[in-house]
N, C-alpha and C. Protein backbone atom coordinates (compact mmCIF):
# COMPACT_ATOMS: atom_id res chain seq x y z
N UNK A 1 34.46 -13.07 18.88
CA UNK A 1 33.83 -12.26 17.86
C UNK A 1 34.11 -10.79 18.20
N UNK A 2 34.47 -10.22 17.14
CA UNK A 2 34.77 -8.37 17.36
C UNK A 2 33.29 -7.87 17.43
N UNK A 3 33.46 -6.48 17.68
CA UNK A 3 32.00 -5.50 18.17
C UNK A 3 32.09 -5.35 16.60
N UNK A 4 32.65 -5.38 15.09
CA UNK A 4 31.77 -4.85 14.24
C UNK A 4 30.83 -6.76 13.77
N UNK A 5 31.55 -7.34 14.08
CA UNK A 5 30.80 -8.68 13.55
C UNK A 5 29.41 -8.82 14.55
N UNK A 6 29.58 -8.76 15.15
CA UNK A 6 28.74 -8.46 16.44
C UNK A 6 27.38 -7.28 16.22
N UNK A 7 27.79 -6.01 15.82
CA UNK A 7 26.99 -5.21 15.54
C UNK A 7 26.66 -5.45 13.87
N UNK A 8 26.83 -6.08 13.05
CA UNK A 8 26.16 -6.71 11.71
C UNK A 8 25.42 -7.77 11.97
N UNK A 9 25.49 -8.70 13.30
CA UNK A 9 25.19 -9.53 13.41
C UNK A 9 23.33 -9.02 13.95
N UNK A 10 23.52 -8.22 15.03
CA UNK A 10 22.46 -7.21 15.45
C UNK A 10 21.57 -6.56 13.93
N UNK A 11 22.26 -6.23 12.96
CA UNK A 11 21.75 -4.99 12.15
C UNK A 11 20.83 -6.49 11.00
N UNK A 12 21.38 -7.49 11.23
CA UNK A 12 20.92 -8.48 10.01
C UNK A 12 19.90 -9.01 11.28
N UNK A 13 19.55 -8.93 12.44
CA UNK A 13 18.68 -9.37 12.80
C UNK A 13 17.10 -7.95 12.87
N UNK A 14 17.30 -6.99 13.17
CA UNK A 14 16.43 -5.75 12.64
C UNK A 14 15.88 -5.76 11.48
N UNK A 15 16.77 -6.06 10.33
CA UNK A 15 16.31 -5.76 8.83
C UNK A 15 15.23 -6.89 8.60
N UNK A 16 15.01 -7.82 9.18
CA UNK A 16 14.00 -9.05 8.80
C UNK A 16 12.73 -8.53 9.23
N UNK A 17 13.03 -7.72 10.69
CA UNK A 17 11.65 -7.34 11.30
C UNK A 17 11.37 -5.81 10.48
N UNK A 18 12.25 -4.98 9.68
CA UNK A 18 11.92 -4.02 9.60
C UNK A 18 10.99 -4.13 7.95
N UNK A 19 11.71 -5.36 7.69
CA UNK A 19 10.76 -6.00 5.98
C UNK A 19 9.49 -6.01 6.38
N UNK A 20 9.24 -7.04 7.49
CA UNK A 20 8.06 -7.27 7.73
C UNK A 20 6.97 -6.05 8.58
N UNK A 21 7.56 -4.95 9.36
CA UNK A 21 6.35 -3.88 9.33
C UNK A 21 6.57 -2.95 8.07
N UNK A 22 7.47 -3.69 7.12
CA UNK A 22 7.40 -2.46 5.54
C UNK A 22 6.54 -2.74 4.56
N UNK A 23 6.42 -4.67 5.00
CA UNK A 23 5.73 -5.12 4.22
C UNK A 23 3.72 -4.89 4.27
N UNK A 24 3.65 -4.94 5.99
CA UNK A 24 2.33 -4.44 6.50
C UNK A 24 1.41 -3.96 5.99
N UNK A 25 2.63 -2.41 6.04
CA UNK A 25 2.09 -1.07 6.13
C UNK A 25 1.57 -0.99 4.08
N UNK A 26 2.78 -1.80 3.67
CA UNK A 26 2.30 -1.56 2.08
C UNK A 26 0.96 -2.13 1.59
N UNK A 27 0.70 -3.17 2.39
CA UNK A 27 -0.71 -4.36 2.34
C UNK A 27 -2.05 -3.31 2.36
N UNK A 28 -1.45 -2.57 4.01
CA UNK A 28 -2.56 -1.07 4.69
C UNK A 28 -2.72 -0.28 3.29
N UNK A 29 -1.87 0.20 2.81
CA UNK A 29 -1.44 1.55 2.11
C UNK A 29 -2.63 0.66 0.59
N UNK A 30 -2.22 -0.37 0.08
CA UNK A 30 -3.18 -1.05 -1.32
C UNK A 30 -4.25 -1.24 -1.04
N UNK A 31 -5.27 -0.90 0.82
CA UNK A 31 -6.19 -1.35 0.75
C UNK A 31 -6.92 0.14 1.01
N UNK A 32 -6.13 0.81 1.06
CA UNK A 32 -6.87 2.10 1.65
C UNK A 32 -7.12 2.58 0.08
N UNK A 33 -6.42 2.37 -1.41
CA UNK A 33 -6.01 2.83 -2.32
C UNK A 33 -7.62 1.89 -3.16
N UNK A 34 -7.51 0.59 -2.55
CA UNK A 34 -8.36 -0.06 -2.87
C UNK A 34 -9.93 0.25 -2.64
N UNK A 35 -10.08 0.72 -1.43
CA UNK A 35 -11.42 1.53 -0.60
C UNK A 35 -11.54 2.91 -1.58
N UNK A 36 -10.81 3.46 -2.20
CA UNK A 36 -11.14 4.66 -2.30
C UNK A 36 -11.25 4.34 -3.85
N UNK A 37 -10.88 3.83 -4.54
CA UNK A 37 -11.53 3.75 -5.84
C UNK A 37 -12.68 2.87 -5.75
N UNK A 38 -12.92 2.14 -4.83
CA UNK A 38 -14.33 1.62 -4.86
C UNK A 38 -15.32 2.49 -4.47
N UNK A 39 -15.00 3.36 -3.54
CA UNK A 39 -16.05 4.46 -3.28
C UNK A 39 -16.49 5.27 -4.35
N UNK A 40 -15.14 6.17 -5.32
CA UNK A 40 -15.49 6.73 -6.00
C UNK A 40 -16.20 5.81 -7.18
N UNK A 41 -16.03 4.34 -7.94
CA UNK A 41 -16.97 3.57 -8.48
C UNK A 41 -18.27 3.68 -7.62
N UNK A 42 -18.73 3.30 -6.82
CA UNK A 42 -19.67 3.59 -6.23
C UNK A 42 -20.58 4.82 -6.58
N UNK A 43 -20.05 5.84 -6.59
CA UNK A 43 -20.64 7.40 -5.95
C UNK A 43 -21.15 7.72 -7.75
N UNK A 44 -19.53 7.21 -8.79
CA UNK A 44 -19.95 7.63 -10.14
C UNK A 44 -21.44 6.29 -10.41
N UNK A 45 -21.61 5.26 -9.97
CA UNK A 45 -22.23 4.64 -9.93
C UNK A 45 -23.85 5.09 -9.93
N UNK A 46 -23.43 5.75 -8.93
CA UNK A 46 -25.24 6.01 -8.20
C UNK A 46 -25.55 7.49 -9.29
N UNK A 47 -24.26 8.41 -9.40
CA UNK A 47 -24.73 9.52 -10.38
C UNK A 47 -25.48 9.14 -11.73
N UNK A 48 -25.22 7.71 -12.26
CA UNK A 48 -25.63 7.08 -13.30
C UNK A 48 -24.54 7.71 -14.69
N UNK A 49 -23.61 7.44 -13.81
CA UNK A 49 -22.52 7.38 -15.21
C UNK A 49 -21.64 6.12 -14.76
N UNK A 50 -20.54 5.99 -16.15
CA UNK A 50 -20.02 4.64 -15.85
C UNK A 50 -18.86 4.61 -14.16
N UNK A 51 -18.77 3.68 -13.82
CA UNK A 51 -18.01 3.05 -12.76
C UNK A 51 -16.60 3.78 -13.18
N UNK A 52 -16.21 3.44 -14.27
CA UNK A 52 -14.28 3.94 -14.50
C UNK A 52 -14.31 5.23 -15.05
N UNK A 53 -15.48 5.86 -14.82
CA UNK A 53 -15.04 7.45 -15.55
C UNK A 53 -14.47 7.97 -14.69
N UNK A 54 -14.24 7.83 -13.09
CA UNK A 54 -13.02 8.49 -12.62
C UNK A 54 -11.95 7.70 -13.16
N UNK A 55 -11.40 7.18 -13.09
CA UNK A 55 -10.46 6.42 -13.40
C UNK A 55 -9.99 6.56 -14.99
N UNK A 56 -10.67 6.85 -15.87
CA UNK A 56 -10.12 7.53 -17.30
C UNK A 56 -11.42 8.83 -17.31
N UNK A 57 -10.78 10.16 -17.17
CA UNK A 57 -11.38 11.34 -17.51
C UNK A 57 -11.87 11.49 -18.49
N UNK A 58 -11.29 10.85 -19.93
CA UNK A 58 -12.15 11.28 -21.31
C UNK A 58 -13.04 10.44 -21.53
N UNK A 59 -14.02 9.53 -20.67
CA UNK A 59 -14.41 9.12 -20.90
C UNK A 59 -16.06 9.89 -20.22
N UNK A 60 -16.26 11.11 -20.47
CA UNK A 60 -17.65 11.88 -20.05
C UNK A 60 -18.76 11.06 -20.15
């Protein structure tokens, strides 16, 4: 086997592991996205306006 079959052979073994901490971090990234519109439901919650008025502005 030559050094470029060799070094594709290397680069196709990285890309599987590099899916999987890309995939992680995106799981992290939807839950942090997830926490923070529940907070702000929450917070518009307790002010005693609706839950999605952050989430659509014209809705005062």
């Amino acid at each position: 086997m030559n050094g470029f079959a060799q070094s594709m052979l290397l680069a196709q073994e990285g890309a599987g592991a590099a899916g999987a901490v890309g995939a992680i971090f995106f799981i992290v990234y939807l839950a942090i996205i997830v926490l923070i519109i529940a907070g702000f439901w929450k917070t518009f919650a307790k002010a005693g306006k609706p839950g999605g008025a952050r989430s659509f502005p014209s809705t005062t």
